[in-house]
N, C-alpha and C. Protein backbone atom coordinates (compact mmCIF):
# COMPACT_ATOMS: atom_id res chain seq x y z
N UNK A 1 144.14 197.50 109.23
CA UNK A 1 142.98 197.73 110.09
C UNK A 1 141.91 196.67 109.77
N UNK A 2 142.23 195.66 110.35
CA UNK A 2 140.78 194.07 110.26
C UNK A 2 139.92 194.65 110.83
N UNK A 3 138.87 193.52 110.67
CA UNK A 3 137.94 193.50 111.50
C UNK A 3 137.52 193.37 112.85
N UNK A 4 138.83 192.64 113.60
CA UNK A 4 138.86 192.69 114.66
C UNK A 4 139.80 194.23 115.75
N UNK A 5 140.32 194.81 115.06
CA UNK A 5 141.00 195.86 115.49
C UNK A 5 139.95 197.01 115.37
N UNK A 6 138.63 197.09 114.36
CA UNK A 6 137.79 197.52 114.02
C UNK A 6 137.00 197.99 114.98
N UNK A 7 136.97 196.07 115.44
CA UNK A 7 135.94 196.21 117.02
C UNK A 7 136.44 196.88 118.34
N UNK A 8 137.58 196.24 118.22
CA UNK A 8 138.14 197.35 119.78
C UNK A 8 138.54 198.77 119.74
N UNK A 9 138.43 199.17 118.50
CA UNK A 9 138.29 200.66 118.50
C UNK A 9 137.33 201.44 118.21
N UNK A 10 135.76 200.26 118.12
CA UNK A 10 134.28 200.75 118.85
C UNK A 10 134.36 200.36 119.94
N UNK A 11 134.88 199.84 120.28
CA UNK A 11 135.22 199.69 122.29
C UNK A 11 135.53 200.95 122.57
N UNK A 12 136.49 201.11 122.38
CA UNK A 12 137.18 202.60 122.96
C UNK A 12 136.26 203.96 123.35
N UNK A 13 135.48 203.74 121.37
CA UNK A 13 134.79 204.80 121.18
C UNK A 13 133.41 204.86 122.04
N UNK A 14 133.00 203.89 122.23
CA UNK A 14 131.76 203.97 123.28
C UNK A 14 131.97 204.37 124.72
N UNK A 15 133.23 204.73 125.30
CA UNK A 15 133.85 204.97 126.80
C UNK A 15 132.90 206.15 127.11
N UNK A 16 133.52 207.17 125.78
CA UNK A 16 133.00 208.48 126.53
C UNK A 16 131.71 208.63 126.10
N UNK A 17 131.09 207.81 125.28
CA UNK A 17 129.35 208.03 125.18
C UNK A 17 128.87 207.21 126.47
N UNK A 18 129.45 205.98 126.77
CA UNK A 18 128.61 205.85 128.17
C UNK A 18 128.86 206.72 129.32
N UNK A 19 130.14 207.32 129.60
CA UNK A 19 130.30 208.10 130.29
C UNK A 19 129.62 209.52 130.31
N UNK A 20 128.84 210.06 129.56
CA UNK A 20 128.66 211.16 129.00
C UNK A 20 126.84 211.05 130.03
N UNK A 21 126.34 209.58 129.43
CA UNK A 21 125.12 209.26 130.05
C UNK A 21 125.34 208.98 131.60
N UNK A 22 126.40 208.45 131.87
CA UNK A 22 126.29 208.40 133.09
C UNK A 22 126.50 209.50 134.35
N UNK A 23 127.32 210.59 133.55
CA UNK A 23 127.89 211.65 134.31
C UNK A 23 127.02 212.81 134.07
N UNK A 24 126.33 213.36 132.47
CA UNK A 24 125.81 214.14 132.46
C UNK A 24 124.04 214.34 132.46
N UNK A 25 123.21 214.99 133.24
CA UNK A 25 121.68 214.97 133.83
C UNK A 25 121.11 216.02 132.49
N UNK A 26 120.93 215.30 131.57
CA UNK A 26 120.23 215.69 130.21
C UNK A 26 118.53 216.87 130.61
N UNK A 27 118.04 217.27 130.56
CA UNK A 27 116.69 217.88 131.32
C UNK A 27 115.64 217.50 130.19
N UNK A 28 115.99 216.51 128.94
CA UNK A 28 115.01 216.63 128.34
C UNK A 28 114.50 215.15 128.70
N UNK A 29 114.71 214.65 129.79
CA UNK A 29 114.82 212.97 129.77
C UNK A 29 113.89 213.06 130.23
N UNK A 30 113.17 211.54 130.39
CA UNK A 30 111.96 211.85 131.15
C UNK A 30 112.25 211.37 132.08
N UNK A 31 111.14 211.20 132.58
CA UNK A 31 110.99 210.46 134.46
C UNK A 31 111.87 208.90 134.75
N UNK A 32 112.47 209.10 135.46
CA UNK A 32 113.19 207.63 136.16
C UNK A 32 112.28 206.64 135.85
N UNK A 33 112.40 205.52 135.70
CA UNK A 33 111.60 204.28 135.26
C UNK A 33 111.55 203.79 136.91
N UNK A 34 109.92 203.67 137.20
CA UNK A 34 109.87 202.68 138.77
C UNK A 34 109.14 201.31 138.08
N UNK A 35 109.49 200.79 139.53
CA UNK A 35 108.80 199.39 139.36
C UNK A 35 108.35 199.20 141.02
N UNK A 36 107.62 199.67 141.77
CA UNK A 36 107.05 200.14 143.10
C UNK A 36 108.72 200.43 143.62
N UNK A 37 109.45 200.18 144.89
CA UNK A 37 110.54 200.96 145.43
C UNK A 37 111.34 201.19 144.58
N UNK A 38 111.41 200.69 143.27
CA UNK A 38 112.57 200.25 142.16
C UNK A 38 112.24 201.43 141.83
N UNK A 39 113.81 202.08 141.11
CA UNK A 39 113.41 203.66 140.62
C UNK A 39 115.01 203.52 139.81
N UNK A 40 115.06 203.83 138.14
CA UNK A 40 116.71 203.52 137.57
C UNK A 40 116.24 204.92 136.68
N UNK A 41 117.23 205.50 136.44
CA UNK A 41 117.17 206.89 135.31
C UNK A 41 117.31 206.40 134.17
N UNK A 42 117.33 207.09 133.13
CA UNK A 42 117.06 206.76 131.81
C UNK A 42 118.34 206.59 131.27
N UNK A 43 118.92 207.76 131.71
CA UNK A 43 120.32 207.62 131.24
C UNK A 43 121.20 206.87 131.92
N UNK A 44 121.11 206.07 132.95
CA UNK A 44 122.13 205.20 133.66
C UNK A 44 121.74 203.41 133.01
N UNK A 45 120.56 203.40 132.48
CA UNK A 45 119.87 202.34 131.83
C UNK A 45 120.18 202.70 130.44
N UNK A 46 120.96 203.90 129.75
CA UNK A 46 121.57 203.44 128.22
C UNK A 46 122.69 203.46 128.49
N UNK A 47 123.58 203.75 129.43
CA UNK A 47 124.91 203.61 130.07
C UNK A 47 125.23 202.34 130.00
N UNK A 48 124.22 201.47 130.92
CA UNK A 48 124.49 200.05 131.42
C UNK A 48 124.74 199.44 129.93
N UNK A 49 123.69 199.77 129.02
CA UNK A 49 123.56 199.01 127.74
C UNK A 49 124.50 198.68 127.02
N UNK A 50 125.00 200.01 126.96
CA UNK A 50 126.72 200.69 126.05
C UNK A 50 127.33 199.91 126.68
N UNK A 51 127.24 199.78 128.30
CA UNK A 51 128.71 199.40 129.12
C UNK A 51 128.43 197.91 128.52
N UNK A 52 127.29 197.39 128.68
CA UNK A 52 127.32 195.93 128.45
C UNK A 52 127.64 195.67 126.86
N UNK A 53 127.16 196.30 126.16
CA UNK A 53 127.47 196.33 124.49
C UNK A 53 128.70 196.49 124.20
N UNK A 54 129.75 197.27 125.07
CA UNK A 54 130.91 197.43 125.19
C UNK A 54 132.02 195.87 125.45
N UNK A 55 131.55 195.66 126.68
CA UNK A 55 132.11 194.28 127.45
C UNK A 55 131.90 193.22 126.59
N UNK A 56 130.89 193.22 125.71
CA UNK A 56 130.50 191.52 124.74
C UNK A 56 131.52 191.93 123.85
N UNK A 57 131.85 193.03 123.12
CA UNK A 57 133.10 192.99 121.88
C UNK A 57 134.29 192.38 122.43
N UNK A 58 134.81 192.50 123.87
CA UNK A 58 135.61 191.64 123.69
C UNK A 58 136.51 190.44 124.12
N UNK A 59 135.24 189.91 124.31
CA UNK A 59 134.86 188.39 123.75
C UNK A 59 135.54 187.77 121.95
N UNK A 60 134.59 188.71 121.85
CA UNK A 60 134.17 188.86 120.01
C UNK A 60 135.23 189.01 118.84
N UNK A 61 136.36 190.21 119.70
CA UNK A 61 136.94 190.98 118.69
C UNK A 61 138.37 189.43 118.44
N UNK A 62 138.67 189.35 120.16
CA UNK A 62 139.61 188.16 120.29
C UNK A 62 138.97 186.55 119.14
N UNK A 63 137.90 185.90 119.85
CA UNK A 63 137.72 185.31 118.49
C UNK A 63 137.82 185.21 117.44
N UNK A 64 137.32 186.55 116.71
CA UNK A 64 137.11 186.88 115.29
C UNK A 64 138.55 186.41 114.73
N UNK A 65 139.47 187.14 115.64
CA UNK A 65 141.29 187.46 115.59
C UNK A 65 142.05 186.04 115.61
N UNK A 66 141.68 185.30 116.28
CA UNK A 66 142.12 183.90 116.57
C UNK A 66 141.92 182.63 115.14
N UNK A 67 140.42 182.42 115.38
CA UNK A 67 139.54 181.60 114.18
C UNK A 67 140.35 181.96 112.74
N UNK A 68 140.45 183.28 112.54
CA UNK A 68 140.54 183.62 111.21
C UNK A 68 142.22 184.33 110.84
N UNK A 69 142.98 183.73 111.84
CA UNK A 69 144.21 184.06 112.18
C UNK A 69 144.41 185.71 111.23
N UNK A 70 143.77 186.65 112.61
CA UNK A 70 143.99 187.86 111.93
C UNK A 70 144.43 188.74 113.17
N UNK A 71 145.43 187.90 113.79
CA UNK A 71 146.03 188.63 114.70
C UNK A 71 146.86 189.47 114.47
N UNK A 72 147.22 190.63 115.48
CA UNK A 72 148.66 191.90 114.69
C UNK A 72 148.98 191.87 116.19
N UNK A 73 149.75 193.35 115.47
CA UNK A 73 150.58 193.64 117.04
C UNK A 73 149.88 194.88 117.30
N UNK A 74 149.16 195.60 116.33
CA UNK A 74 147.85 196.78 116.68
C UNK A 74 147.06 195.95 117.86
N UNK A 75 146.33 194.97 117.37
CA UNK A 75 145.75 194.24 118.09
C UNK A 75 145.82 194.10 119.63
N UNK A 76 146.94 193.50 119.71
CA UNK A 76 147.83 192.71 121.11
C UNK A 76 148.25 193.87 121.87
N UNK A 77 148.26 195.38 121.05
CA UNK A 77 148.17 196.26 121.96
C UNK A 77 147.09 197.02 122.45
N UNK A 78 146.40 197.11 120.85
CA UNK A 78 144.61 197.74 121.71
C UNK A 78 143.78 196.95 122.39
N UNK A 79 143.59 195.68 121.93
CA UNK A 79 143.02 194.86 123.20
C UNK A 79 142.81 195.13 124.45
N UNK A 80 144.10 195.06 125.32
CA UNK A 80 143.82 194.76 127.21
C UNK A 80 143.62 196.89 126.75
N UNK A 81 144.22 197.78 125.97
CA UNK A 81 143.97 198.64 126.62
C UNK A 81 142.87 199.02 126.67
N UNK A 82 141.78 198.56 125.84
CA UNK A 82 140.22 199.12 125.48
C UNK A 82 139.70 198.31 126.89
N UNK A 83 140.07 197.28 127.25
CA UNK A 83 139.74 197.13 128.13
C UNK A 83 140.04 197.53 129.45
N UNK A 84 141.09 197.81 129.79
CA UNK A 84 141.32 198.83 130.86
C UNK A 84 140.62 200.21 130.80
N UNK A 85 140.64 200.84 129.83
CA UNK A 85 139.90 201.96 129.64
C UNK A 85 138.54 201.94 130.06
N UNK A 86 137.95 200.57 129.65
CA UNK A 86 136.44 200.36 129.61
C UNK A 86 136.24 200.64 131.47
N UNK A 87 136.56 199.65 132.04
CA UNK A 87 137.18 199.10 133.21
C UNK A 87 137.05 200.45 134.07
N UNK A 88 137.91 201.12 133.70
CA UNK A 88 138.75 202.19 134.59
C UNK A 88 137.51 203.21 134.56
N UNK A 89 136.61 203.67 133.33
CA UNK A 89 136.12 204.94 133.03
C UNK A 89 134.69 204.57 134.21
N UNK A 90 134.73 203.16 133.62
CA UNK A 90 133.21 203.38 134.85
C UNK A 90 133.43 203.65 135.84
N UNK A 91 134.11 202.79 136.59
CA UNK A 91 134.68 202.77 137.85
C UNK A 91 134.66 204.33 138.35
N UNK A 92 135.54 204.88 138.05
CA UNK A 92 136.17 206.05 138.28
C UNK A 92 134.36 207.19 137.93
N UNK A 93 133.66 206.54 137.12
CA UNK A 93 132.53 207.17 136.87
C UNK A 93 131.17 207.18 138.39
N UNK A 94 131.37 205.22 138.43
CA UNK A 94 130.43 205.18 139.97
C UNK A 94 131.14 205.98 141.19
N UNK A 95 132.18 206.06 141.16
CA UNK A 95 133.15 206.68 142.25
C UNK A 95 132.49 208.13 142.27
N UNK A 96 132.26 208.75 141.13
CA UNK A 96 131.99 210.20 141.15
C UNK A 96 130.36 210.41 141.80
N UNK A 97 129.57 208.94 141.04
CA UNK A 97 128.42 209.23 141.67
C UNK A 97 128.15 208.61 142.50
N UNK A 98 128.94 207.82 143.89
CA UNK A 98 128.85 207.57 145.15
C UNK A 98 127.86 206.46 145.10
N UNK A 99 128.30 205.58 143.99
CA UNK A 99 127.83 204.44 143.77
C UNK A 99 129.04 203.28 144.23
N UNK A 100 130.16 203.62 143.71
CA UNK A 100 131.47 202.46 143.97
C UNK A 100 132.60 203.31 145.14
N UNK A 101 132.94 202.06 146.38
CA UNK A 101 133.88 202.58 146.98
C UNK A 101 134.95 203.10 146.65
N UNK A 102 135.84 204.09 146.48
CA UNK A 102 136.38 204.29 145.77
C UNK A 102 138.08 203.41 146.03
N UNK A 103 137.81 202.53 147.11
CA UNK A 103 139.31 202.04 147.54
C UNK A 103 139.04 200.18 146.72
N UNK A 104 137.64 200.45 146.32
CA UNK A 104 137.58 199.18 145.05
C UNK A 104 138.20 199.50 143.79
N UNK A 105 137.96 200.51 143.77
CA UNK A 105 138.27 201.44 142.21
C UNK A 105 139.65 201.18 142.21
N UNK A 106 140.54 201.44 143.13
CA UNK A 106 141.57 201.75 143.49
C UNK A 106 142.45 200.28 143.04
N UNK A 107 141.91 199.46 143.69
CA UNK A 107 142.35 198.44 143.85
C UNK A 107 142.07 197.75 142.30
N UNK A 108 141.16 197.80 141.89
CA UNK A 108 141.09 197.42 140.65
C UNK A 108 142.14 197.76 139.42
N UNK A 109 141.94 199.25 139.69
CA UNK A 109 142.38 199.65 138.07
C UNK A 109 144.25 199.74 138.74
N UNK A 110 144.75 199.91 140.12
CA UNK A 110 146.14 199.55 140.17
C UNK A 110 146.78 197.74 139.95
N UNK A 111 145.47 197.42 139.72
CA UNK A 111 145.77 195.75 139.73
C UNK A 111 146.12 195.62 137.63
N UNK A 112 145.23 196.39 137.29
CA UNK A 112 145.23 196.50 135.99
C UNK A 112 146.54 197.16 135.30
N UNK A 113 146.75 198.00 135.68
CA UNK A 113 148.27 198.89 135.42
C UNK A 113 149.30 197.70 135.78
N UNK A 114 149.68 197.19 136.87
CA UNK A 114 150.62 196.50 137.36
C UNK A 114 150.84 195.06 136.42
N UNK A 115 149.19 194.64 135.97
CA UNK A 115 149.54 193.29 134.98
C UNK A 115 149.96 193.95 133.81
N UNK A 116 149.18 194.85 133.63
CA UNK A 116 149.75 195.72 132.17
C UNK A 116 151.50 195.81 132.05
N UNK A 117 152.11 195.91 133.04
CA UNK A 117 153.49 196.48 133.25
C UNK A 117 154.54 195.41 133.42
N UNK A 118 153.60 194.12 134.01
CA UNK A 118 154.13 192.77 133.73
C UNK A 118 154.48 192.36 132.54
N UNK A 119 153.50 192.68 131.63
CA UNK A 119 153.05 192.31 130.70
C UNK A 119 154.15 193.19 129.50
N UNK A 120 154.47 194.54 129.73
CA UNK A 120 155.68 195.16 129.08
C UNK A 120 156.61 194.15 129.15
N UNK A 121 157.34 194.10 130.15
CA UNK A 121 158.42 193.46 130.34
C UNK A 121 158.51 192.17 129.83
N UNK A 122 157.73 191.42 130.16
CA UNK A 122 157.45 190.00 128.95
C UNK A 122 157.63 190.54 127.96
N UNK A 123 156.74 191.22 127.49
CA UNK A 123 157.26 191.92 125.55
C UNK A 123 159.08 191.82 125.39
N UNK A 124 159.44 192.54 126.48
CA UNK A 124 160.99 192.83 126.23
C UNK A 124 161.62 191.74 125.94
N UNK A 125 161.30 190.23 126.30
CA UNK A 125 162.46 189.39 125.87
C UNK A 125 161.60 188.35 124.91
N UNK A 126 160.43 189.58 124.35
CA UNK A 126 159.64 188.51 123.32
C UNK A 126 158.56 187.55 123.36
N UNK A 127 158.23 187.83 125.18
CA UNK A 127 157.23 186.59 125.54
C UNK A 127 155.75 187.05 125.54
N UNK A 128 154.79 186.18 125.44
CA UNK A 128 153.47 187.00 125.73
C UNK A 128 152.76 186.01 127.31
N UNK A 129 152.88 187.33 127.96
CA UNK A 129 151.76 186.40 129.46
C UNK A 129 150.51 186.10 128.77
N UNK A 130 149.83 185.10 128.54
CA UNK A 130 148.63 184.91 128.22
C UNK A 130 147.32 185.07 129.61
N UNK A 131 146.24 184.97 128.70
CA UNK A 131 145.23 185.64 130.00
C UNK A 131 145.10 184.02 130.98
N UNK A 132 145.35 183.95 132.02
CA UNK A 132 145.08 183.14 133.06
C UNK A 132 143.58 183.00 133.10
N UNK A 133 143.23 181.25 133.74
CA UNK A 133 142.14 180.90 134.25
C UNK A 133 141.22 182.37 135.00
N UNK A 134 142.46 182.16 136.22
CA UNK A 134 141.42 183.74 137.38
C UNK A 134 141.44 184.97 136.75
N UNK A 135 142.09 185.54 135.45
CA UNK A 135 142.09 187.05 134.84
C UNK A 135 140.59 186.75 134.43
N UNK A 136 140.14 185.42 133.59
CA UNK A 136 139.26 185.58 132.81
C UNK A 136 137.69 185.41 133.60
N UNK A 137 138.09 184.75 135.12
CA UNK A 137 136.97 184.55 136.31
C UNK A 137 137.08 186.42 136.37
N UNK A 138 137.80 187.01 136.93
CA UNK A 138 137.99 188.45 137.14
C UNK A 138 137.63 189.27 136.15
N UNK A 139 137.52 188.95 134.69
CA UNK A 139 136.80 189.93 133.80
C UNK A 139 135.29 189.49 133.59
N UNK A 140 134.74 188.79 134.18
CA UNK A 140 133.31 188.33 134.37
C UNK A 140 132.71 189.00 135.35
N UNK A 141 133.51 188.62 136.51
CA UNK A 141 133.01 188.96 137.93
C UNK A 141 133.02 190.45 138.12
N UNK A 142 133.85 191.12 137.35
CA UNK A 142 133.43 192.62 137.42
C UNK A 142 132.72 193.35 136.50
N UNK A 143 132.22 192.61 135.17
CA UNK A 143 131.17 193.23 134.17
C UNK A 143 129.69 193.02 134.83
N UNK A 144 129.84 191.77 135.92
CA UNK A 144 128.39 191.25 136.44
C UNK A 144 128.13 192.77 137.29
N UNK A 145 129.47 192.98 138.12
CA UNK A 145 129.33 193.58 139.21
C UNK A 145 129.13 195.29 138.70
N UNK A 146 129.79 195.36 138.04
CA UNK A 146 129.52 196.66 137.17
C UNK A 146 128.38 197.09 136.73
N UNK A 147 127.43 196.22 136.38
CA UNK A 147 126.06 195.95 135.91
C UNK A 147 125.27 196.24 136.32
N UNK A 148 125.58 195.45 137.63
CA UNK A 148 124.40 195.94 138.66
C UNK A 148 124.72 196.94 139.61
N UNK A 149 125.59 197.59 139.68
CA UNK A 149 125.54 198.68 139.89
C UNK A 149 125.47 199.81 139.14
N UNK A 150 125.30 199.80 137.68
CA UNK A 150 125.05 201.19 136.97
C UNK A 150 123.37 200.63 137.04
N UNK A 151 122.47 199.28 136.81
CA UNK A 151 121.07 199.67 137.27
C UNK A 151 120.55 199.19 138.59
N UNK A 152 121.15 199.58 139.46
CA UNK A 152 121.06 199.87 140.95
C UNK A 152 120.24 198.50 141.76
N UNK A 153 121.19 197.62 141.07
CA UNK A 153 120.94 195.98 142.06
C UNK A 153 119.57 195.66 141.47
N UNK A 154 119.63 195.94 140.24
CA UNK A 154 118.58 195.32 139.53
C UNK A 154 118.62 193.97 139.17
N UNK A 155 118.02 192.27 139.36
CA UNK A 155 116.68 192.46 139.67
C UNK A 155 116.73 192.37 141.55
N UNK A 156 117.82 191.97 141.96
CA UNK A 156 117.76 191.47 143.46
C UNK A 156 117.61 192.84 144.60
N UNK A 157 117.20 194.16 143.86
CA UNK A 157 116.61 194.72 145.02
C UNK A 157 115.25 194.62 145.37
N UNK A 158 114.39 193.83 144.24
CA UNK A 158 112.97 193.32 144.51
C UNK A 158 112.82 192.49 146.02
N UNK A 159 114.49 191.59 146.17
CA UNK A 159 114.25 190.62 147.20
C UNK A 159 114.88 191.03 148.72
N UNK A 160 115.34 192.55 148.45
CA UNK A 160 116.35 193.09 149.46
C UNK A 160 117.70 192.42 149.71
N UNK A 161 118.26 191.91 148.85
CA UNK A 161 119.95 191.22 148.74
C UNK A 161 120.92 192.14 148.27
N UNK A 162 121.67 193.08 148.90
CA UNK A 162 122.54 194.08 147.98
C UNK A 162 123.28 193.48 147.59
N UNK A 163 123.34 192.71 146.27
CA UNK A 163 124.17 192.29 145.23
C UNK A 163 125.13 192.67 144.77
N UNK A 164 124.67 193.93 144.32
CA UNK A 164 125.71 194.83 143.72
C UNK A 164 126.68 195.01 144.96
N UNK A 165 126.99 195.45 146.00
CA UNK A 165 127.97 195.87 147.00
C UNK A 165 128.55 194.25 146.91
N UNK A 166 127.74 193.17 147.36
CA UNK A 166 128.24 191.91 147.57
C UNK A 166 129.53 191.51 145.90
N UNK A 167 128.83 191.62 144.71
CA UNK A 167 129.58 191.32 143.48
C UNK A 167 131.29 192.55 143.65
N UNK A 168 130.83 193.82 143.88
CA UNK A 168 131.76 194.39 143.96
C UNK A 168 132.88 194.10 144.63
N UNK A 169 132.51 193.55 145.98
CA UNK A 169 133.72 193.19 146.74
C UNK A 169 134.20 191.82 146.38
N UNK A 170 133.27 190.98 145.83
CA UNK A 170 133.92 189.88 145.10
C UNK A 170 135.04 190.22 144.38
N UNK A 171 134.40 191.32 143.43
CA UNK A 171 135.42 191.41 141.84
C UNK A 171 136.49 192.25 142.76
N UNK A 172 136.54 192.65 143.55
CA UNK A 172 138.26 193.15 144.30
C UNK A 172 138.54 192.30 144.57
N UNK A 173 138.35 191.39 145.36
CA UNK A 173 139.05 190.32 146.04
C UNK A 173 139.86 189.09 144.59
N UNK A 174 138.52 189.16 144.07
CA UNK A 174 139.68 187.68 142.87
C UNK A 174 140.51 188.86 141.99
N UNK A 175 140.06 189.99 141.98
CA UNK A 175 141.08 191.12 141.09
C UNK A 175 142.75 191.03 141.81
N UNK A 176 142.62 191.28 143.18
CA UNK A 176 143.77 191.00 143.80
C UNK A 176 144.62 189.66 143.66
N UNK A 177 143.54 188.20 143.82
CA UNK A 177 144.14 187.23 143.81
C UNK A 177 144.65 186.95 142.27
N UNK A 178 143.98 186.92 141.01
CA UNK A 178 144.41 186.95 139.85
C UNK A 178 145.33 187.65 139.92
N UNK A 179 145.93 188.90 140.20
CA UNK A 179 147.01 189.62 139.67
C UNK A 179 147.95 188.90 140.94
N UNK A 180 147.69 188.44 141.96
CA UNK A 180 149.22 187.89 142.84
C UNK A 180 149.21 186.69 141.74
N UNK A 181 148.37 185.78 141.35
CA UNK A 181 148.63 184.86 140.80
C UNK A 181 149.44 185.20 139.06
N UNK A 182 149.15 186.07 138.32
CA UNK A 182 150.34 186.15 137.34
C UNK A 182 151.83 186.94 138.09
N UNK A 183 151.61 187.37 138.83
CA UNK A 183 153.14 187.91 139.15
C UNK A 183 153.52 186.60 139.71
N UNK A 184 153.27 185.29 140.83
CA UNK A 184 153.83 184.30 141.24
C UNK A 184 154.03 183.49 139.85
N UNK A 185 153.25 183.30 139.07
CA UNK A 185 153.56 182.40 137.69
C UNK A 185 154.54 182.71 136.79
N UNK A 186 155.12 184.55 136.91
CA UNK A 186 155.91 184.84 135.75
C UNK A 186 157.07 186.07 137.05
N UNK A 187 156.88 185.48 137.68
CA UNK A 187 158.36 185.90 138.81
C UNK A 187 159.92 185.60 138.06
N UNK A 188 159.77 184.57 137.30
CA UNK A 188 161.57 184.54 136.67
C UNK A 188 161.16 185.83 135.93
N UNK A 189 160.09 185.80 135.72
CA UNK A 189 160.36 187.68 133.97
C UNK A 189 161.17 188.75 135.23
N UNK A 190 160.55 188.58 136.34
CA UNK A 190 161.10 189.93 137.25
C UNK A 190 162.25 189.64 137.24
N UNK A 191 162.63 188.58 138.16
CA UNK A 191 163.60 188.04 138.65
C UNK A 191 165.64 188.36 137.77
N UNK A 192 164.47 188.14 136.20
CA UNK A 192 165.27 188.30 135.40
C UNK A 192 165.98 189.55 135.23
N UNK A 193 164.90 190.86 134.93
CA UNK A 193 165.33 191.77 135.05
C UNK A 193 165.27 192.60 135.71
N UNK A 194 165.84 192.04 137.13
CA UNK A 194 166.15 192.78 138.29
C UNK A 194 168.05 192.44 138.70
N UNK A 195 168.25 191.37 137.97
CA UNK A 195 169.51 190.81 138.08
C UNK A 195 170.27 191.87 137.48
């Protein structure tokens, strides 16, 4: 148990504390924070924090793991899943509070399962898919988009630009194209064992 396996299993552990803020209406909180039309709850603003405090580990945990060659196979498996988890819980969290479409959600976290499952099967004859150029455009483009939608198109609802809806449908769209693009790059893994 390194230091880097350390970190992604405070990844994990922060899922259901941001979820907890984001799903459950505490009565001892105080008043929504405004800024004239601007209005964010207290608890969806320590959500965002977690979620974002969440998303920088791993960055972090992979470095640490690399630099100081303290890679495992704990690792190489908790990794993508803390991140799917991360991924999936919000999602599935804005979905509940009629913040995220839910056929983004959809599309996301089945895009996530399916590389995940790619990604088995490589294991089977020993190979590792590494993370692609567009996976790593696609894990940006949906922490941005995630962001601003747990504090409600903060700062660009000052200028009336719905950002957040605009980032969201971004992060589906390259979510889709990244995942056609590792299944076209590692088609012999299928190919193989479909023969």
């Amino acid at each position: 148990m390194n230091l880097p396996n350390r970190i992604t299993i405070a990844r994990i552990c922060l899922i259901p504390i941001m979820m907890l803020f984001l799903l459950v209406n505490f009565s001892f909180y105080p008043e929504p924070l405004h800024w004239g039309s601007f209005q964010l709850s207290v608890n969806h603003l320590i959500a965002a924090i977690i979620f974002l405090l969440a998303a920088s580990t791993d960055g972090i945990d992979g470095y640490i793991a690399r630099k100081y060659n303290m890679v495992t196979n704990l690792g190489k498996l908790l990794d993508p899943l803390a991140d799917k988890l991360l991924i999936s819980a919000v999602l599935i969290s804005l979905v509940e509070l009629g913040r995220c479409d839910s056929l983004i959600a959809v599309i996301i976290i089945s895009r996530e399962f399916a590389v995940t499952g790619l990604r088995q099967v490589a294991l089977l004859d020993g190979k590792v898919v590494a993370a692609s150029k567009w996976g790593k455009i696609k894990t940006v483009v949906q922490i941005v988009a995630i962001s601003l939608l747990l504090l409600n198109n903060f700062p660009f609802q000052f200028v009336g630009i719905p950002f957040d809806d605009i980032a969201i449908w971004a992060a589906a769209l390259i979510t889709i194209y990244s995942g056609i693009d590792y299944f076209v790059k590692n088609k012999e893994l299928l190919l193989a064992h479909n023969a």
